[in-house]
C-alpha atoms as a PDB file:
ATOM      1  CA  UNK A   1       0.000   0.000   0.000  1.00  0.00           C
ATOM      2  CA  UNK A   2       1.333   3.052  -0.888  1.00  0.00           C
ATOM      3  CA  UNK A   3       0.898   6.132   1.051  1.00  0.00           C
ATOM      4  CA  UNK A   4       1.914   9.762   1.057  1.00  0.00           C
ATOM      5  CA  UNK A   5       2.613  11.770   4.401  1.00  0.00           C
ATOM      6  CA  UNK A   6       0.063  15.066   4.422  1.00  0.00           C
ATOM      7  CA  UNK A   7       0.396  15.846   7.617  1.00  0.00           C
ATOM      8  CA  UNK A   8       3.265  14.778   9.897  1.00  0.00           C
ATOM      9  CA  UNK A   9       3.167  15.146  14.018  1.00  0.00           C
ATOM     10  CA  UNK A  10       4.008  18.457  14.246  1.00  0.00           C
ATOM     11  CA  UNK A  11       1.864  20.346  11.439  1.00  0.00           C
ATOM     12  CA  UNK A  12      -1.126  18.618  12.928  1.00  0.00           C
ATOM     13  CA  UNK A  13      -0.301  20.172  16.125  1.00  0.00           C
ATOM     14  CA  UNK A  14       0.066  23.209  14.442  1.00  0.00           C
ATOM     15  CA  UNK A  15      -3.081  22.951  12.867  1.00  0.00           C
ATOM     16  CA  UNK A  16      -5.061  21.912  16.147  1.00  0.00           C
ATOM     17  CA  UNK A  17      -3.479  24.995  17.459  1.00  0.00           C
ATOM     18  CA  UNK A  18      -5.077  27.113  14.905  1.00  0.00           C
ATOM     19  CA  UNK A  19      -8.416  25.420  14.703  1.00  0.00           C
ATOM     20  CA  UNK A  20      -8.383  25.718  18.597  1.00  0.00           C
ATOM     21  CA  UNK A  21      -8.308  29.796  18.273  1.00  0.00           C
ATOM     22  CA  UNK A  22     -10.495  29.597  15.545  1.00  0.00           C
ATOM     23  CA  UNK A  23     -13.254  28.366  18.298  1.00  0.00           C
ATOM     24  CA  UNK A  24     -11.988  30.412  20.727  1.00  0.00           C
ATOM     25  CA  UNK A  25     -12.562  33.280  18.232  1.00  0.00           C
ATOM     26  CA  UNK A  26     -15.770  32.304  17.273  1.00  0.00           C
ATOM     27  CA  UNK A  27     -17.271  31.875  20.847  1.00  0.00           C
ATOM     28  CA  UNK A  28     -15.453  34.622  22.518  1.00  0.00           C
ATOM     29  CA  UNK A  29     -18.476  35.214  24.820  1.00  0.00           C
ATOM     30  CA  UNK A  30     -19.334  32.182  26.164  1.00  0.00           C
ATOM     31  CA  UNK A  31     -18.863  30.216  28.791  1.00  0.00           C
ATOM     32  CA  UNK A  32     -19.000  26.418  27.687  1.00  0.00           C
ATOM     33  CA  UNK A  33     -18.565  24.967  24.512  1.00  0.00           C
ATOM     34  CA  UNK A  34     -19.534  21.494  23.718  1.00  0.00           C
ATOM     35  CA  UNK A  35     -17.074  19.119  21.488  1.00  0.00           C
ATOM     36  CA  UNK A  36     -19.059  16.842  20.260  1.00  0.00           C
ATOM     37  CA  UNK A  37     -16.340  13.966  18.409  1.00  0.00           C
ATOM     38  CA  UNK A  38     -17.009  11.537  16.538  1.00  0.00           C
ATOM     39  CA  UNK A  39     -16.202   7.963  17.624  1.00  0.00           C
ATOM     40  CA  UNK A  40     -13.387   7.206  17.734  1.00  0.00           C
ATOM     41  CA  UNK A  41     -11.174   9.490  15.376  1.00  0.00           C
ATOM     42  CA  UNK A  42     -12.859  12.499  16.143  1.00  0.00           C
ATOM     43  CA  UNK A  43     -13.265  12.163  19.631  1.00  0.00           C
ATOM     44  CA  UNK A  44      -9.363  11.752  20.078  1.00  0.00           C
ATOM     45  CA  UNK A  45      -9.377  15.005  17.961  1.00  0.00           C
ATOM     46  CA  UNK A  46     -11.767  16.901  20.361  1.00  0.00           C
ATOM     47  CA  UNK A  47      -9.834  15.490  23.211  1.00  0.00           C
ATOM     48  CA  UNK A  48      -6.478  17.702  21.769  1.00  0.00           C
ATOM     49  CA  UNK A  49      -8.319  20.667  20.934  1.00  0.00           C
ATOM     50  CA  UNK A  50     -10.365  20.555  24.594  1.00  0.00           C
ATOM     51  CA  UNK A  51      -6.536  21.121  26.182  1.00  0.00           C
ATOM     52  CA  UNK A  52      -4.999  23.316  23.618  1.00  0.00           C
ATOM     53  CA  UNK A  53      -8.718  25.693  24.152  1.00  0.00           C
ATOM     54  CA  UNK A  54      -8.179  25.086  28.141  1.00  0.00           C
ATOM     55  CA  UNK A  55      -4.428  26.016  28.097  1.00  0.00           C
ATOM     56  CA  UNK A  56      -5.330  29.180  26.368  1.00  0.00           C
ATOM     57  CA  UNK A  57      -8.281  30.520  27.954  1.00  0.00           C
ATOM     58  CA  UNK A  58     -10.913  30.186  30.799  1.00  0.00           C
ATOM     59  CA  UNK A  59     -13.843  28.904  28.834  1.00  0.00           C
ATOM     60  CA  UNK A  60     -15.321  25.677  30.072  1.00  0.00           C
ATOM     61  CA  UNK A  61     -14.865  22.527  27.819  1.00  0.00           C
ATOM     62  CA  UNK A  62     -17.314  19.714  27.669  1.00  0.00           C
ATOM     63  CA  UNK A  63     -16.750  16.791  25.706  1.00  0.00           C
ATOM     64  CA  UNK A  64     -19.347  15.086  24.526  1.00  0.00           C
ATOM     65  CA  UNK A  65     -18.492  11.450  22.297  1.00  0.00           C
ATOM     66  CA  UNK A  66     -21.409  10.492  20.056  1.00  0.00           C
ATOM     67  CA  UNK A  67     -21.143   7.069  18.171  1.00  0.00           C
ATOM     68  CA  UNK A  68     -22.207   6.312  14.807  1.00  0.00           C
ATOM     69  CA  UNK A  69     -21.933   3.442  12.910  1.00  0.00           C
ATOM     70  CA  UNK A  70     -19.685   5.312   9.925  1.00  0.00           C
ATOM     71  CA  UNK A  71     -20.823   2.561   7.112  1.00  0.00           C
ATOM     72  CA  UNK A  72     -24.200   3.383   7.676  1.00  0.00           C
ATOM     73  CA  UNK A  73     -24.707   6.192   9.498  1.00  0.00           C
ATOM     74  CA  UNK A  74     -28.456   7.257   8.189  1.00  0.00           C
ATOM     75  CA  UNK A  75     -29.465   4.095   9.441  1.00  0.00           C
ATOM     76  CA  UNK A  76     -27.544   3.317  12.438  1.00  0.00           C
ATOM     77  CA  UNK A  77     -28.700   3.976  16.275  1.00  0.00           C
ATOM     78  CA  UNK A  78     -27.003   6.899  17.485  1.00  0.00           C
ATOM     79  CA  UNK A  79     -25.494   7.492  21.139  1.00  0.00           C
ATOM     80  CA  UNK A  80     -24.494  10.787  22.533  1.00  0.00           C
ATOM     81  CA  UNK A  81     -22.645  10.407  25.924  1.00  0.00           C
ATOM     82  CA  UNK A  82     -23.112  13.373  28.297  1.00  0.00           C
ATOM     83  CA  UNK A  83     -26.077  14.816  26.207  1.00  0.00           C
ATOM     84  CA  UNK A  84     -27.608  17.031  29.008  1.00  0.00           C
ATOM     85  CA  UNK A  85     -24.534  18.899  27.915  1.00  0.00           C
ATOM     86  CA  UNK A  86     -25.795  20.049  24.387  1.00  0.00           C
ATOM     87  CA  UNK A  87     -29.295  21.885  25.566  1.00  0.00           C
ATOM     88  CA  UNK A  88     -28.570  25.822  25.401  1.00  0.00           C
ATOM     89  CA  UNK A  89     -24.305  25.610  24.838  1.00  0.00           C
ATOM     90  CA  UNK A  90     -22.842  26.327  21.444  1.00  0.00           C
ATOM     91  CA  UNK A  91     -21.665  22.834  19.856  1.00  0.00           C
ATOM     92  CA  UNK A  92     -18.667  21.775  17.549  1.00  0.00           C
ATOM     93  CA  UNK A  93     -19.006  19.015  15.762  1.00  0.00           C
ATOM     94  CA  UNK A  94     -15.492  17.473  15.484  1.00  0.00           C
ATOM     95  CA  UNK A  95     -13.914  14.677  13.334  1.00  0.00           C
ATOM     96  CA  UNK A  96     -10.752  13.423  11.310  1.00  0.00           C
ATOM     97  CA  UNK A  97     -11.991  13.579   7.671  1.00  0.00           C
ATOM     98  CA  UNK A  98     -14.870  15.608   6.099  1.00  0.00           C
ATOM     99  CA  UNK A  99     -15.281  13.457   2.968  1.00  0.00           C
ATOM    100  CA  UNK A 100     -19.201  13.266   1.730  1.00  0.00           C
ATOM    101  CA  UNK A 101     -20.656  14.668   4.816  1.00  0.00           C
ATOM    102  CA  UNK A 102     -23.057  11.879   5.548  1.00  0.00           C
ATOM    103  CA  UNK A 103     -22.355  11.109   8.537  1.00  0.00           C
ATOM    104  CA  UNK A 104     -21.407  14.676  10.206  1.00  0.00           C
ATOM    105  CA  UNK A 105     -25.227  15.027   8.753  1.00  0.00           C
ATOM    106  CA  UNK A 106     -26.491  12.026  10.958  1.00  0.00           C
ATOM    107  CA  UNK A 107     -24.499  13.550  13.763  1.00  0.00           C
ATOM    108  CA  UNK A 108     -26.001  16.995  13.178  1.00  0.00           C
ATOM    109  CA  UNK A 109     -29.819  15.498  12.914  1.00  0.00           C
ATOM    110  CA  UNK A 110     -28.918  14.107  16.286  1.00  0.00           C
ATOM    111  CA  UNK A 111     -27.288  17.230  18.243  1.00  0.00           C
ATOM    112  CA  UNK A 112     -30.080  19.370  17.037  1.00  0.00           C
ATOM    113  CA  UNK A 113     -32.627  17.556  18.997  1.00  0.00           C
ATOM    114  CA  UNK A 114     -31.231  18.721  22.131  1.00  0.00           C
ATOM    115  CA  UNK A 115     -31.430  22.802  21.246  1.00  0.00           C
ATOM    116  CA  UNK A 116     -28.138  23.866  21.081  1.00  0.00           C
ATOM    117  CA  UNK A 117     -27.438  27.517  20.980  1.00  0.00           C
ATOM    118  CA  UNK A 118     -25.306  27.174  17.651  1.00  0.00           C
ATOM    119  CA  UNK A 119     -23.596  24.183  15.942  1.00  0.00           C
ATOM    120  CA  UNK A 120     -20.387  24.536  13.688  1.00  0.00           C
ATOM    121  CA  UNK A 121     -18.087  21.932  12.702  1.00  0.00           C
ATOM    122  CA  UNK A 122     -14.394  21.484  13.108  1.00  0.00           C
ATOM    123  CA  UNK A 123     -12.162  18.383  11.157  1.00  0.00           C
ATOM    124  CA  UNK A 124      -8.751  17.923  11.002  1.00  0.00           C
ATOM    125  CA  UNK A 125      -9.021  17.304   6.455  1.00  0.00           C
ATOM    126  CA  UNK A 126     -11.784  18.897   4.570  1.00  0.00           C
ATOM    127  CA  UNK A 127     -12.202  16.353   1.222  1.00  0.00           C
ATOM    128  CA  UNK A 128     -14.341  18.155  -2.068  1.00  0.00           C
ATOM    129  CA  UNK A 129     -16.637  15.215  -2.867  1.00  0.00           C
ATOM    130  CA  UNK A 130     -19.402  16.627  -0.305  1.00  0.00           C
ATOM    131  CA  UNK A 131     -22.931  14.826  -0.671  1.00  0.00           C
ATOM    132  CA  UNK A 132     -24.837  16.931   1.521  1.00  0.00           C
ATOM    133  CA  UNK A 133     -24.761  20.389   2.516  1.00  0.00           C
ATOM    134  CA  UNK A 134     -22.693  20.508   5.160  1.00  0.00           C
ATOM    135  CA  UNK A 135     -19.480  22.205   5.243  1.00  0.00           C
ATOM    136  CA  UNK A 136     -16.462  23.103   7.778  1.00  0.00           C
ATOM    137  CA  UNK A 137     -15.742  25.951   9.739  1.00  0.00           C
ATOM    138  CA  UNK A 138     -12.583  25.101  10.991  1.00  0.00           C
ATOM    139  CA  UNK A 139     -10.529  23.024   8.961  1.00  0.00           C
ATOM    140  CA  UNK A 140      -6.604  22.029   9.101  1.00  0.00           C
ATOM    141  CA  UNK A 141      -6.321  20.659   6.089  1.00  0.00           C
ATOM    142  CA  UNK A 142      -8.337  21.095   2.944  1.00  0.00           C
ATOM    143  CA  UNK A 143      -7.477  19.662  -0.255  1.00  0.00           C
ATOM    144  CA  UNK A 144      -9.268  17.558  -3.423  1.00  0.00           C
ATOM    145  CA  UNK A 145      -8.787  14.328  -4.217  1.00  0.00           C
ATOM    146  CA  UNK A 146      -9.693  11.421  -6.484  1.00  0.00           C
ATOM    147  CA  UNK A 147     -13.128   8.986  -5.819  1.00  0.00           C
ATOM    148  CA  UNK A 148     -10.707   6.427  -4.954  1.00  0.00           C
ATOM    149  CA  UNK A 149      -7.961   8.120  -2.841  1.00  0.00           C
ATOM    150  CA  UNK A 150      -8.540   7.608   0.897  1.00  0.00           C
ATOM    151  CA  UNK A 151      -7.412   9.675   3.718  1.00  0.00           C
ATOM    152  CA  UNK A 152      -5.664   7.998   6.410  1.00  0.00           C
ATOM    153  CA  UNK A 153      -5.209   9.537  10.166  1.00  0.00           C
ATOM    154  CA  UNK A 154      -2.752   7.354  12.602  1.00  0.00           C
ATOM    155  CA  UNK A 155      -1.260   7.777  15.678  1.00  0.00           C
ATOM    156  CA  UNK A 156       1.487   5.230  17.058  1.00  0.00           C
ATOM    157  CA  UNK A 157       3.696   5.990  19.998  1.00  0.00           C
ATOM    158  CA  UNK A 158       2.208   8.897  20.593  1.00  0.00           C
ATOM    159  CA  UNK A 159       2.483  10.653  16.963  1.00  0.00           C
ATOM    160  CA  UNK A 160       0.091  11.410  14.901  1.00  0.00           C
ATOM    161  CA  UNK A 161       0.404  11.638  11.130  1.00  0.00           C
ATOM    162  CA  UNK A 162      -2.046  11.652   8.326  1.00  0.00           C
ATOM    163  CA  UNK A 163      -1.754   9.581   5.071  1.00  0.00           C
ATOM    164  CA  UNK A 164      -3.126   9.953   1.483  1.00  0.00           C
ATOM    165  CA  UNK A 165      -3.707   6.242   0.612  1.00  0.00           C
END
């Protein structure tokens, strides 16, 4: 299998740094926000960006895993842990790869049953073969690809890297 480095260790931590102040930005005057990550990619991402956002300012950070069954997730049960969180906070939806948006669309269906004051949506690689209209606010990586060109997001030992397979 042949695979090409995008992203090594360090520009992904670069990147989490900027998507972190991004949200920060963004929610400048309130008091929670919600990461809502996707199982199990996603979450580990929301995980980062909840310490880089606590290490730079005094805005409480929930996390908030939901799990989806990513082959079908229009047709999967969907579980948000901690969802008394989402009522009334602003939410990010977070995950690895943004490819046809299907299932940061299930997700969204799903948050938006508990109110939230605002949703936006934060992934580490924004792919262009979007199905549905959803899109990315914060992205670290954006970039087109083929139909049949997979992105790949690893960590081992510690160190994250992200592939184009």
């Amino acid at each position: 299998m042949n695979k090409t480095c995008l992203l090594n260790h360090d520009e992904i931590n670069l990147r989490l740094d900027r998507i972190a102040w991004q949200i920060l930005e963004h929610h400048v005057d309130s008091d929670s926000i919600v990461l809502v990550g996707l199982v199990d990619r996603g979450s580990i991402i929301a995980e980062k960006l909840k310490k880089i956002i606590e290490k730079n300012a005094s805005v409480k950070v929930l996390l908030s895993p939901i799990h989806i069954d990513k082959n079908s997730p229009l047709h999967s049960e969907i579980k948000i842990d901690h969802s008394e969180y989402l009522n009334d906070n602003p939410i990010i939806l977070v995950d690895d790869v943004l490819n046809s948006g299907v299932t940061l669309a299930a997700a969204l269906k799903e948050v938006l049953k508990y109110i939230p004051k605002s949703v936006m949506t934060a992934v580490l690689a924004n792919r262009a073969h979007h199905k549905f209209p959803i899109q990315a606010n914060f992205v670290g990586l954006s970039l087109s690809t083929t139909m049949k060109d997979h992105i790949l997001y690893e960590e081992k030992d510690g160190k994250m890297s992200v592939y184009l397979i």
